[in-house]
C-alpha atoms as a PDB file:
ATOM      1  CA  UNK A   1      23.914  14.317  15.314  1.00  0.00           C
ATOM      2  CA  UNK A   2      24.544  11.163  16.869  1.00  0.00           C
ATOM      3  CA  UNK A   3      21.275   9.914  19.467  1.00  0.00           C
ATOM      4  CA  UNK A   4      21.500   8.956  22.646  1.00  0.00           C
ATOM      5  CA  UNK A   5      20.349   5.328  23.475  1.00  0.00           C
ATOM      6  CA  UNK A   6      18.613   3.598  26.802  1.00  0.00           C
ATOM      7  CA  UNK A   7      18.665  -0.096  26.190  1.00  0.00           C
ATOM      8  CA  UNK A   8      15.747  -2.659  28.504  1.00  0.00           C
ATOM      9  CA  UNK A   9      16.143  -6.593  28.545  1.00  0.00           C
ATOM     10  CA  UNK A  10      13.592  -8.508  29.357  1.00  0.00           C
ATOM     11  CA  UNK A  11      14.611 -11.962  30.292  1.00  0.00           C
ATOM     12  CA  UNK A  12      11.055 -13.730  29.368  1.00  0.00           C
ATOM     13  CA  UNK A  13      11.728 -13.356  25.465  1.00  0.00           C
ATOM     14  CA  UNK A  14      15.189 -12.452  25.721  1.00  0.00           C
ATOM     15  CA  UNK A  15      14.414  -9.076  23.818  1.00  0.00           C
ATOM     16  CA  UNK A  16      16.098  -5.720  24.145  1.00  0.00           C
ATOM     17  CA  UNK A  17      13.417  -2.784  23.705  1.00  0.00           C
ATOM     18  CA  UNK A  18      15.500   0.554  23.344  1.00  0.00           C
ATOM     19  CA  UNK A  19      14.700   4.394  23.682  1.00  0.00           C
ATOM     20  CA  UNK A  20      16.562   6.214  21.061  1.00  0.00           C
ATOM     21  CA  UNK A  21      16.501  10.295  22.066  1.00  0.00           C
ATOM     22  CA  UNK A  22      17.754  13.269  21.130  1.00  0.00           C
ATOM     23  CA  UNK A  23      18.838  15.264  24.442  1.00  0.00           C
ATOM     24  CA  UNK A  24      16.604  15.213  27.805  1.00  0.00           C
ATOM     25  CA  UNK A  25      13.622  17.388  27.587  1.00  0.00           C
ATOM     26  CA  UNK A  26      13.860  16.596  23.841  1.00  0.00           C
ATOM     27  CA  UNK A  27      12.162  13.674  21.686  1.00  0.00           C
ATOM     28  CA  UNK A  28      12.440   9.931  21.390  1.00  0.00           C
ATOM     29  CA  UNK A  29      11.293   7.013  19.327  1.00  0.00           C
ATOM     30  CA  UNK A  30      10.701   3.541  20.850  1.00  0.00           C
ATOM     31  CA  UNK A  31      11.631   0.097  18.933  1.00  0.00           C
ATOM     32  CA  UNK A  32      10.703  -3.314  20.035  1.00  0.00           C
ATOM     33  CA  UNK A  33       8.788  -2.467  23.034  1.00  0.00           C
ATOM     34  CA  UNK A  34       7.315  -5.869  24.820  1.00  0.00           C
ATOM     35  CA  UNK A  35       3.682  -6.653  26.178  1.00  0.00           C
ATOM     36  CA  UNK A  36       4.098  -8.778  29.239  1.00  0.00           C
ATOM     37  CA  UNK A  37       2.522 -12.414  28.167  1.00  0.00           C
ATOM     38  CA  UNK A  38       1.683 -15.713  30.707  1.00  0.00           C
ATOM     39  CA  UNK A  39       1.378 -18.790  28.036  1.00  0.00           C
ATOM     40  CA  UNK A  40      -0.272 -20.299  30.722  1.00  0.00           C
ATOM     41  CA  UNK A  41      -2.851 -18.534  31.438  1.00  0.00           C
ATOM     42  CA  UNK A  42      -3.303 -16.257  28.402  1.00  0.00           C
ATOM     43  CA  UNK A  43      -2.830 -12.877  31.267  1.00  0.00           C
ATOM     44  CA  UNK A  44      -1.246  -9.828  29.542  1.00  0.00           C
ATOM     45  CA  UNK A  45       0.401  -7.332  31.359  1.00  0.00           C
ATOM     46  CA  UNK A  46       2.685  -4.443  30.875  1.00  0.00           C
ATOM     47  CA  UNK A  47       5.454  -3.730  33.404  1.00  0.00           C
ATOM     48  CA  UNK A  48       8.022  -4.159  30.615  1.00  0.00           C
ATOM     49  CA  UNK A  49       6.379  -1.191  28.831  1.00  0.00           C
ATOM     50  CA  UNK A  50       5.807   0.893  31.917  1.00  0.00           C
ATOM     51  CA  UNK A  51       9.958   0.914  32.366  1.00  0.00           C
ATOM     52  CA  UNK A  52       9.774   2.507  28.892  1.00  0.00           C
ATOM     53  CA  UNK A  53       7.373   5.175  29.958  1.00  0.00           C
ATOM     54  CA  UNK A  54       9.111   5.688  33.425  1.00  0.00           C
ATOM     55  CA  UNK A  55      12.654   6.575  31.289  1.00  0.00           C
ATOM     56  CA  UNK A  56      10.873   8.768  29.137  1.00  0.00           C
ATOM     57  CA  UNK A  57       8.692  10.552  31.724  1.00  0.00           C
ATOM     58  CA  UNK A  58      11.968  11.052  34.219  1.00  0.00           C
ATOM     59  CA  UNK A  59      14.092  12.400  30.690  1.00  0.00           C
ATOM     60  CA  UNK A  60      10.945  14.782  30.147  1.00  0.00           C
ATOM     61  CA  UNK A  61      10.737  12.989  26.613  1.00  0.00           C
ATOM     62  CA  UNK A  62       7.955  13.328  23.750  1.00  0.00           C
ATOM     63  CA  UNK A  63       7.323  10.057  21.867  1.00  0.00           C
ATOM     64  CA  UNK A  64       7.139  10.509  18.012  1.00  0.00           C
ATOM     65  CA  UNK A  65       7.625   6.915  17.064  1.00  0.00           C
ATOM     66  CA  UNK A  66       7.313   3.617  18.226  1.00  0.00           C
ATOM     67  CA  UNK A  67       9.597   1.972  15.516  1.00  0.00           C
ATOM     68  CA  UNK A  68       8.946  -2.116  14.989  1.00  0.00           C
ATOM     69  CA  UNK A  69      11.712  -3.612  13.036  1.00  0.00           C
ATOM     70  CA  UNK A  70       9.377  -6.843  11.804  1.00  0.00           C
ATOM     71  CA  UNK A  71       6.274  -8.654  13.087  1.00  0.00           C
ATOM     72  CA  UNK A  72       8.076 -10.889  15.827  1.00  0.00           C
ATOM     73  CA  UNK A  73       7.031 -14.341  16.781  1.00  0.00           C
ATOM     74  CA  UNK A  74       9.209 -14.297  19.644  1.00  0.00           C
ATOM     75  CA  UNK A  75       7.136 -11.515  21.648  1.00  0.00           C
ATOM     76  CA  UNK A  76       4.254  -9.609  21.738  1.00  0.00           C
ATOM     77  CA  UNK A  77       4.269  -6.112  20.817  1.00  0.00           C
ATOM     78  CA  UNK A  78       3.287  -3.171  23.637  1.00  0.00           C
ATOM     79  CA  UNK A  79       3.231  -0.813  20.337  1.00  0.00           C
ATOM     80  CA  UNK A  80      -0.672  -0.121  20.598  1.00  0.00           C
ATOM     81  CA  UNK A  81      -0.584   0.669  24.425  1.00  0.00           C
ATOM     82  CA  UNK A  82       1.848   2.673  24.409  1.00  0.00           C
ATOM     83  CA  UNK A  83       0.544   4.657  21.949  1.00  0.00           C
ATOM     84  CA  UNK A  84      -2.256   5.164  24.045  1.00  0.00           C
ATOM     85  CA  UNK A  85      -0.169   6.940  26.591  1.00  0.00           C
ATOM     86  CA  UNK A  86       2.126   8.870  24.130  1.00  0.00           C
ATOM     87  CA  UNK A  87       0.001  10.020  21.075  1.00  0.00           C
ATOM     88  CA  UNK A  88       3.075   8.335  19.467  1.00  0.00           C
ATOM     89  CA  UNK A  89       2.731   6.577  15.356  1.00  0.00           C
ATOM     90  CA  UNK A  90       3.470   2.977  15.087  1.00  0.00           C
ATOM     91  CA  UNK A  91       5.832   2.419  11.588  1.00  0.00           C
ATOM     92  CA  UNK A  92       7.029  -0.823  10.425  1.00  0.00           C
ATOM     93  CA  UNK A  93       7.852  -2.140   6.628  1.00  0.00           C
ATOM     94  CA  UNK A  94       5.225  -1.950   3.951  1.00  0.00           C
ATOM     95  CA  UNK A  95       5.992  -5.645   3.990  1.00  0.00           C
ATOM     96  CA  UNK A  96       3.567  -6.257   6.811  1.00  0.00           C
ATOM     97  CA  UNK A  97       0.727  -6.213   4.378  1.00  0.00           C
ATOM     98  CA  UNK A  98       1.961  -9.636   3.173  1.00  0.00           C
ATOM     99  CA  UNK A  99       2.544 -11.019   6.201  1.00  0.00           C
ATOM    100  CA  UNK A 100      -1.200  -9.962   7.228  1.00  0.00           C
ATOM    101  CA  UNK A 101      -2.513 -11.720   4.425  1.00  0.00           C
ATOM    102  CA  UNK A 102      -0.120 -14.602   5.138  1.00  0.00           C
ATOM    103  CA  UNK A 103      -1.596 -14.846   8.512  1.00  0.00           C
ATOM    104  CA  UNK A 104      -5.138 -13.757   8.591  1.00  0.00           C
ATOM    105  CA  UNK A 105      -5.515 -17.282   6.600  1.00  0.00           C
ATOM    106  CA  UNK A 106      -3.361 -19.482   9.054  1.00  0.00           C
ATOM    107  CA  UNK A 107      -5.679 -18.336  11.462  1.00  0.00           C
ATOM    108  CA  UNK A 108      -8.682 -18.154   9.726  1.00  0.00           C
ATOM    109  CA  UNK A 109      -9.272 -14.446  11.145  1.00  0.00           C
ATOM    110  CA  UNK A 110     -12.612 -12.470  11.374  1.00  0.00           C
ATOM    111  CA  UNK A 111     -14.048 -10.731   7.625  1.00  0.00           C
ATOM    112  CA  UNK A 112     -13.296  -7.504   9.232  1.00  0.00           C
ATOM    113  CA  UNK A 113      -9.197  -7.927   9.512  1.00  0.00           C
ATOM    114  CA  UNK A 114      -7.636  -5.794   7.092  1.00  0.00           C
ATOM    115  CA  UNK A 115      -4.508  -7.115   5.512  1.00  0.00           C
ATOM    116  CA  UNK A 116      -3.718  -3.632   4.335  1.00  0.00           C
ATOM    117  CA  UNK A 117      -1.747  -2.190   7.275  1.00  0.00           C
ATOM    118  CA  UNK A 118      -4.172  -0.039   8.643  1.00  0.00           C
ATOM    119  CA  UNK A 119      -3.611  -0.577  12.004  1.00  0.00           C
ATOM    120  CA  UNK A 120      -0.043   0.879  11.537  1.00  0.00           C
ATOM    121  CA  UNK A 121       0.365   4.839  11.443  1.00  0.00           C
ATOM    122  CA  UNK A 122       3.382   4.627   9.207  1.00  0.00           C
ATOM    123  CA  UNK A 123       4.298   1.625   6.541  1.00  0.00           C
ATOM    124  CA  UNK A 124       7.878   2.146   5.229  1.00  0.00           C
ATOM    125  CA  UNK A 125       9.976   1.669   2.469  1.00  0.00           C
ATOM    126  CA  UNK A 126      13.384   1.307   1.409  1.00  0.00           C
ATOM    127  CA  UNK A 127      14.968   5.051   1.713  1.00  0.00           C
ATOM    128  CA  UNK A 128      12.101   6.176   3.438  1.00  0.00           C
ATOM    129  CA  UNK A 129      13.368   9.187   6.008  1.00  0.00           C
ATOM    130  CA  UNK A 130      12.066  10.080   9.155  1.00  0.00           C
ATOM    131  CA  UNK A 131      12.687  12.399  12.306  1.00  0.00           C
ATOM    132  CA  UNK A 132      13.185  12.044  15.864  1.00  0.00           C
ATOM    133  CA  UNK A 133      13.282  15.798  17.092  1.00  0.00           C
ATOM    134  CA  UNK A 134      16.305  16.961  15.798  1.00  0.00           C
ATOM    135  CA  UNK A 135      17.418  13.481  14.481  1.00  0.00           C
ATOM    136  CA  UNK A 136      17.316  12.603  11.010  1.00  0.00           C
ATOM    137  CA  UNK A 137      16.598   8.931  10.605  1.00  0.00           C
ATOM    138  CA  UNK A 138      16.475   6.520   7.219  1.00  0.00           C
ATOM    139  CA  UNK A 139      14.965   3.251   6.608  1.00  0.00           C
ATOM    140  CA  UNK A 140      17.334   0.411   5.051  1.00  0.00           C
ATOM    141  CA  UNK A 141      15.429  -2.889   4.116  1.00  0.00           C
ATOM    142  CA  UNK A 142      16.885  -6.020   5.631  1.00  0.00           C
ATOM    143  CA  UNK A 143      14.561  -8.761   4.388  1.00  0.00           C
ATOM    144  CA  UNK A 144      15.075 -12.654   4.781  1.00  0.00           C
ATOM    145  CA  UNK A 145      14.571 -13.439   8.229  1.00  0.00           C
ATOM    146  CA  UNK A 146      10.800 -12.104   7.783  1.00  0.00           C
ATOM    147  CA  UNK A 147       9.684 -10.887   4.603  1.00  0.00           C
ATOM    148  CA  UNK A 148       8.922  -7.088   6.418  1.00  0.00           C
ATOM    149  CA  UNK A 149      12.323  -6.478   8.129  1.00  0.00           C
ATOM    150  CA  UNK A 150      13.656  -3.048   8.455  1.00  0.00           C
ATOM    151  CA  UNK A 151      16.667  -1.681  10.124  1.00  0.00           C
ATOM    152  CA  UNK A 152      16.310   1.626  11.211  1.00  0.00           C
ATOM    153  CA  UNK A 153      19.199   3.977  11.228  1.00  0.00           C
ATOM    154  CA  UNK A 154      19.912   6.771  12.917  1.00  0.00           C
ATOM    155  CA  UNK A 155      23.118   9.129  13.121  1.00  0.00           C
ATOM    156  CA  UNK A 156      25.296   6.426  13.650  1.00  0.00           C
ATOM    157  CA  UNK A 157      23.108   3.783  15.247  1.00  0.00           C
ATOM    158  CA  UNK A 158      21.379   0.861  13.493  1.00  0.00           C
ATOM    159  CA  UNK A 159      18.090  -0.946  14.964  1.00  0.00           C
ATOM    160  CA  UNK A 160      18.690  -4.149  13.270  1.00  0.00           C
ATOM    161  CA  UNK A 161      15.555  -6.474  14.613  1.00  0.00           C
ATOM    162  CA  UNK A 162      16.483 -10.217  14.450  1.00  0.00           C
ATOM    163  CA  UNK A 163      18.791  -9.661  11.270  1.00  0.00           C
ATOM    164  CA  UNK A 164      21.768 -10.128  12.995  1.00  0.00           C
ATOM    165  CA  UNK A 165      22.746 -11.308  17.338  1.00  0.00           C
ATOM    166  CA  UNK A 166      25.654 -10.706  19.050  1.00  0.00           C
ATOM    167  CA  UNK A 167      28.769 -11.827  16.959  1.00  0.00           C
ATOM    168  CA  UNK A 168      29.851 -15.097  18.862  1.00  0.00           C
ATOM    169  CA  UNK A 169      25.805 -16.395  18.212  1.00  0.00           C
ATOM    170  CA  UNK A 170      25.570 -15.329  14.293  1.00  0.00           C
ATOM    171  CA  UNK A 171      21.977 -14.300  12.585  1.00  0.00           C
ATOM    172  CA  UNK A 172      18.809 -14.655  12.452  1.00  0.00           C
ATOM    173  CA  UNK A 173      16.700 -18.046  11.387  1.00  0.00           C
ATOM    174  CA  UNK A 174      14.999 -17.778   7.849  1.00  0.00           C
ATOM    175  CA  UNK A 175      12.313 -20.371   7.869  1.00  0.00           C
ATOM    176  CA  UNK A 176       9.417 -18.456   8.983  1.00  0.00           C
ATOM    177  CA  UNK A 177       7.023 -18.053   5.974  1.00  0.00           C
ATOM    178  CA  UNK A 178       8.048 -15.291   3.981  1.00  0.00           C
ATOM    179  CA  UNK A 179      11.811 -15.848   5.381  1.00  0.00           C
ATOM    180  CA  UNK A 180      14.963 -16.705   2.778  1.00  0.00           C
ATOM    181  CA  UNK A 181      18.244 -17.343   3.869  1.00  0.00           C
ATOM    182  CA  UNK A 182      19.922 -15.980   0.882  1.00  0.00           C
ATOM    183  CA  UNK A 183      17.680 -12.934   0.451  1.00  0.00           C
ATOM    184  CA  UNK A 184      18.890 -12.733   4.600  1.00  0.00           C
ATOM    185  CA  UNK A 185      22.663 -13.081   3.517  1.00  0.00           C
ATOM    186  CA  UNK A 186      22.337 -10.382   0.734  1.00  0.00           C
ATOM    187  CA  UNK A 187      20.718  -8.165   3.503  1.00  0.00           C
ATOM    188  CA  UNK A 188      23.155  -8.564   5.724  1.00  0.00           C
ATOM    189  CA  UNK A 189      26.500  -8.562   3.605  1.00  0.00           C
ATOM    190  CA  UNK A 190      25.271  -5.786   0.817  1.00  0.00           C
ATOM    191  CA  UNK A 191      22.803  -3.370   3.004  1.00  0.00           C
ATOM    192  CA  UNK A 192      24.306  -3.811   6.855  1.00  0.00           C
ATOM    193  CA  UNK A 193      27.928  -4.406   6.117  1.00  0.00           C
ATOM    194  CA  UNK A 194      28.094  -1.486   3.730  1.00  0.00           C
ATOM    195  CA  UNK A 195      27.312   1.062   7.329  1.00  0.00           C
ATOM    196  CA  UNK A 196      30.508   2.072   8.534  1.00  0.00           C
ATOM    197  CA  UNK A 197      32.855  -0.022  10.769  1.00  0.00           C
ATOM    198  CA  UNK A 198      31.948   2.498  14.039  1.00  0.00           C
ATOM    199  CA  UNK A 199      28.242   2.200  13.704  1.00  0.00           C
ATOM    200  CA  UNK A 200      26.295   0.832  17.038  1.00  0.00           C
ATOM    201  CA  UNK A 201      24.220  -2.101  16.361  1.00  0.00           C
ATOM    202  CA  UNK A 202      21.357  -2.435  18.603  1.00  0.00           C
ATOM    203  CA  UNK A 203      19.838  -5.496  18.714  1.00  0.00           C
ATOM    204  CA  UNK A 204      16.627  -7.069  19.510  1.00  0.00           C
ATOM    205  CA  UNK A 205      17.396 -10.221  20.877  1.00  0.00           C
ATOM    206  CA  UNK A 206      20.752 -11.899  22.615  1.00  0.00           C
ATOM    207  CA  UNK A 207      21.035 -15.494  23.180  1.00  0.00           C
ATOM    208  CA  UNK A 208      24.448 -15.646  25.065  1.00  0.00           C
ATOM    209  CA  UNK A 209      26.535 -18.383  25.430  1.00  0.00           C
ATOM    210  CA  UNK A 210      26.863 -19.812  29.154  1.00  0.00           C
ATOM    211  CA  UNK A 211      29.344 -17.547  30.970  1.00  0.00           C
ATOM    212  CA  UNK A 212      28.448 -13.905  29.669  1.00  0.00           C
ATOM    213  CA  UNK A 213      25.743 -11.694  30.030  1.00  0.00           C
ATOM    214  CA  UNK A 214      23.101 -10.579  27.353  1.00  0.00           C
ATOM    215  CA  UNK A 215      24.195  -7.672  25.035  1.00  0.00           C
ATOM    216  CA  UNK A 216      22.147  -4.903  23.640  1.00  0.00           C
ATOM    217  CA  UNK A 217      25.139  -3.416  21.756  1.00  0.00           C
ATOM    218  CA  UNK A 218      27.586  -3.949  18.982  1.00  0.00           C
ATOM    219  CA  UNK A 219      29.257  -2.928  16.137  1.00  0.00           C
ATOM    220  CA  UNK A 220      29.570  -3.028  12.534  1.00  0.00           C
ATOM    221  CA  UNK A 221      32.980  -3.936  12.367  1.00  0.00           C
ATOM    222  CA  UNK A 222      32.639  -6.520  14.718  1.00  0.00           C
ATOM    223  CA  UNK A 223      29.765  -8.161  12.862  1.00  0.00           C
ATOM    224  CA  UNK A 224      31.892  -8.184  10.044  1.00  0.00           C
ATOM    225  CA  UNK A 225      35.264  -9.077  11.473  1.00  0.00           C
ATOM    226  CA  UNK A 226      33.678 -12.170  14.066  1.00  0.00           C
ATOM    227  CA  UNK A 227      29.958 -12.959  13.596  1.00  0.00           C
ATOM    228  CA  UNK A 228      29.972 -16.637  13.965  1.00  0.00           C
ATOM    229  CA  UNK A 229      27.974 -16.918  10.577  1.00  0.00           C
ATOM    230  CA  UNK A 230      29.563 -14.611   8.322  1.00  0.00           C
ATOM    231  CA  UNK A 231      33.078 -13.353   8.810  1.00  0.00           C
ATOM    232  CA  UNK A 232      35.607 -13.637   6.478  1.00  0.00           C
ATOM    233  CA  UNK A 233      34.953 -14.428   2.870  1.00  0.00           C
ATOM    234  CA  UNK A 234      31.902 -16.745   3.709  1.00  0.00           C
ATOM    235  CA  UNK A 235      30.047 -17.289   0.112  1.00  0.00           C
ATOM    236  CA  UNK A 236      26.596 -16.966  -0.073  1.00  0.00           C
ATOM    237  CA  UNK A 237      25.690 -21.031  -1.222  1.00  0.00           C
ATOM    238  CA  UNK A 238      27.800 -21.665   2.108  1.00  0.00           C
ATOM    239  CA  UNK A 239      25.692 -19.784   4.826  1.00  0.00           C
ATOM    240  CA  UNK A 240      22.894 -20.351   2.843  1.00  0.00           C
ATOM    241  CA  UNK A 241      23.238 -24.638   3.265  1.00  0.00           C
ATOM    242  CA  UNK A 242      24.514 -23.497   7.224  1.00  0.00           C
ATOM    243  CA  UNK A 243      21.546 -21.848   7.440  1.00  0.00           C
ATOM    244  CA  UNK A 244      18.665 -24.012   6.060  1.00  0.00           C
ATOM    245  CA  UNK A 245      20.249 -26.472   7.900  1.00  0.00           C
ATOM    246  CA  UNK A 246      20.611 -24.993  11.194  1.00  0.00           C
ATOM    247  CA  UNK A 247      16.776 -23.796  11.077  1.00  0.00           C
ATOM    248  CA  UNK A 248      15.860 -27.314  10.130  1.00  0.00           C
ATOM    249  CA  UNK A 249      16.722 -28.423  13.869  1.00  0.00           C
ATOM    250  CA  UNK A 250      15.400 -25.415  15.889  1.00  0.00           C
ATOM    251  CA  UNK A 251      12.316 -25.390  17.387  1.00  0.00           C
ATOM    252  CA  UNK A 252       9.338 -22.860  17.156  1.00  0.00           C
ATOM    253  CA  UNK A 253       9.572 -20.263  19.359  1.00  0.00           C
ATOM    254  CA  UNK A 254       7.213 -20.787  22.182  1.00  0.00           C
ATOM    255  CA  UNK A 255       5.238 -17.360  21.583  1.00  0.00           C
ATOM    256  CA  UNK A 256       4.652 -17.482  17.549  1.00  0.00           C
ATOM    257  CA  UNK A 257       0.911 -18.713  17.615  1.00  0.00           C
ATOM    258  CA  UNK A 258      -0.145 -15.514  20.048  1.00  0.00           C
ATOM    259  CA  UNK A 259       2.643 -13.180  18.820  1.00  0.00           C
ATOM    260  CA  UNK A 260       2.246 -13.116  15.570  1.00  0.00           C
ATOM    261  CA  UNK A 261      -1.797 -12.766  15.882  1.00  0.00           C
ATOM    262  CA  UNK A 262      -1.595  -9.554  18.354  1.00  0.00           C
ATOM    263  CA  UNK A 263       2.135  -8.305  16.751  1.00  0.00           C
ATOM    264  CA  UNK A 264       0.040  -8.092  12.888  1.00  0.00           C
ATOM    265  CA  UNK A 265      -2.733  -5.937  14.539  1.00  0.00           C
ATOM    266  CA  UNK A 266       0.142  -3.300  15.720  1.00  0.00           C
ATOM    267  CA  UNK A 267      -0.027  -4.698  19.271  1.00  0.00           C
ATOM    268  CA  UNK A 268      -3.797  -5.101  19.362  1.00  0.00           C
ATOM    269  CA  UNK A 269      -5.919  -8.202  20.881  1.00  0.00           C
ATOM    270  CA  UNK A 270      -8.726  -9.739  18.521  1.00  0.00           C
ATOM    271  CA  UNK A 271     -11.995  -7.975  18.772  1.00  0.00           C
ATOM    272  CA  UNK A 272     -14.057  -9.323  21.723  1.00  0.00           C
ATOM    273  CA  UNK A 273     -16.230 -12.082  20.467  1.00  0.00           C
ATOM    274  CA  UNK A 274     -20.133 -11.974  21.477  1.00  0.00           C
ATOM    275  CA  UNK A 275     -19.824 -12.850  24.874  1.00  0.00           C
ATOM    276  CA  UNK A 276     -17.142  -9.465  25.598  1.00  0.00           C
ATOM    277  CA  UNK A 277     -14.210 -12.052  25.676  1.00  0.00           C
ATOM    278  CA  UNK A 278     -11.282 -11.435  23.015  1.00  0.00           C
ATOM    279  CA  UNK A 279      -9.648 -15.189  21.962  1.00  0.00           C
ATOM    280  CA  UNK A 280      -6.132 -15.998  20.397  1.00  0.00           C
ATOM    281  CA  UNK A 281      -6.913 -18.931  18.042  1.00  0.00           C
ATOM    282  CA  UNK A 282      -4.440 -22.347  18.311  1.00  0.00           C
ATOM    283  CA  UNK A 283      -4.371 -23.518  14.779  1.00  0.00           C
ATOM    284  CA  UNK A 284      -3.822 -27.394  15.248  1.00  0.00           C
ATOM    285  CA  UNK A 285      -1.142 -29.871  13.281  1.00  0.00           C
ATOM    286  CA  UNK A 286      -0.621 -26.226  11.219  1.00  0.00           C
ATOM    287  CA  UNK A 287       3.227 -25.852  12.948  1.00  0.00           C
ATOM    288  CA  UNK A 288       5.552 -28.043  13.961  1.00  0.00           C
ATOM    289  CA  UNK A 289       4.866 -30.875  11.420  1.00  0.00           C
ATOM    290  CA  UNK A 290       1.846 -32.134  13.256  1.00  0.00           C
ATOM    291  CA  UNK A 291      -0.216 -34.065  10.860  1.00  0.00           C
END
């Protein structure tokens, strides 16, 4: 049974939430929903989740999942509020536990952060199954843009996170911490290329070239046939020198410092502190090669 997908951009972060069902009246999952975040003024807000909740309350929809593919640094996560309103279990990779740890020292985080995953319903591994109603869904591990990447697959859809864009803009970056560009081009070649050719790739994020449109949708063959990156008989020492030095001239994405702090607490902000405010820390000369 193949699912039925409802793709949402939102322009801000250039990410594509989706809500992956099984018939109206029947059940869905949600991956890579978005909080609504103003760098400016450190104001949260949700419409881009409240879409999500409008298509599932006009499709009469029950939420079992909210699926996230990694801990982004592009966006903050709506997982934990929209769980809230759906009784619906977070799951991401087991791998998250590393990139707590990782993290909770960057930002020097309070005693009482767990770096065990707690604050996720569901930690997955490789081959781990799940079910969306009446839709049978696996887990495939795609590490090496984060060290906790999953693609999620279901009937013949694949959730791939950041692993892989749109074919004409090639893959993901691998020099977050925890990131490895050939662990990324073993992920991609011996775990996503091996779905078949007719299998939709969703994807989280599209950075199109001037002249089209963002994409939420491909395929497997076209990934394999065109992606900018990898088609053809591209060797591994090749993409891997492409990519290390591709990453060496991009700049930080201009959410990581509050992403990644809310994203590794399942969507949550940081405790409030003793005067009932809740702060995002701004670890200085840490990113960025401040000194």
């Amino acid at each position: 049974m193949n699912p039925l997908v409802e793709s949402f951009y939102d322009p801000a972060t250039s990410t594509f939430s989706h809500v992956v069902y099984d018939r109206d009246g029947g059940h869905a999952a949600i991956v890579d929903p978005v909080m609504d975040y103003d760098p400016a003024t450190a104001r949260t807000s949700f419409d881009s989740a409240q879409r999500l909740l409008d298509f599932v309350g006009q499709h009469r929809l029950a939420v079992d999942w909210i699926l996230e593919t990694h801990a982004h640094a592009d966006h903050l996560t709506a997982a934990a509020w929209l769980r809230e309103r759906t009784g619906a279990k977070i799951a991401i990779g087991r791998g998250i536990t590393g990139v707590q740890a990782r993290f909770k020292a960057v930002f020097n985080l309070e005693d009482g952060f767990a770096a065990d995953g707690r604050q996720f319903d569901r930690l997955f591994d490789e081959g781990d199954t799940f079910a969306i109603g009446d839709l049978p869904g696996r887990v495939v591990a795609t590490p090496g843009h984060t060290g906790d990447s999953l693609t999620y697959v279901v009937g013949d859809a694949a959730f791939v996170g950041d692993t892989v864009f749109a074919p004409d803009t090639g893959t993901a970056r691998a020099d977050f911490p925890g990131g490895d560009a050939a662990t990324l081009y073993r992920s991609i070649r011996r775990r996503l290329f091996e779905l078949p050719d007719d299998t939709r790739v969703f994807l989280c994020h599209d950075y199109p070239p001037d002249g089209r449109e963002a994409r939420a949708e491909t395929t497997i063959a076209a990934q394999r046939e065109r992606n900018v990156h990898l088609a053809g008989d591209v060797g591994e020492d090749a993409y891997v020198r492409m990519r290390n030095e591709r990453d060496a001239g991009l700049a930080a994405p201009k959410l990581i410092l509050p992403a990644l702090q809310v994203n590794i607490r399942g969507g949550e902000l940081p405790p409030p502190e003793a005067n009932g405010v809740r702060y995002l820390r701004l670890p200085v000369n840490r990113f960025g090669g401040g000194s």
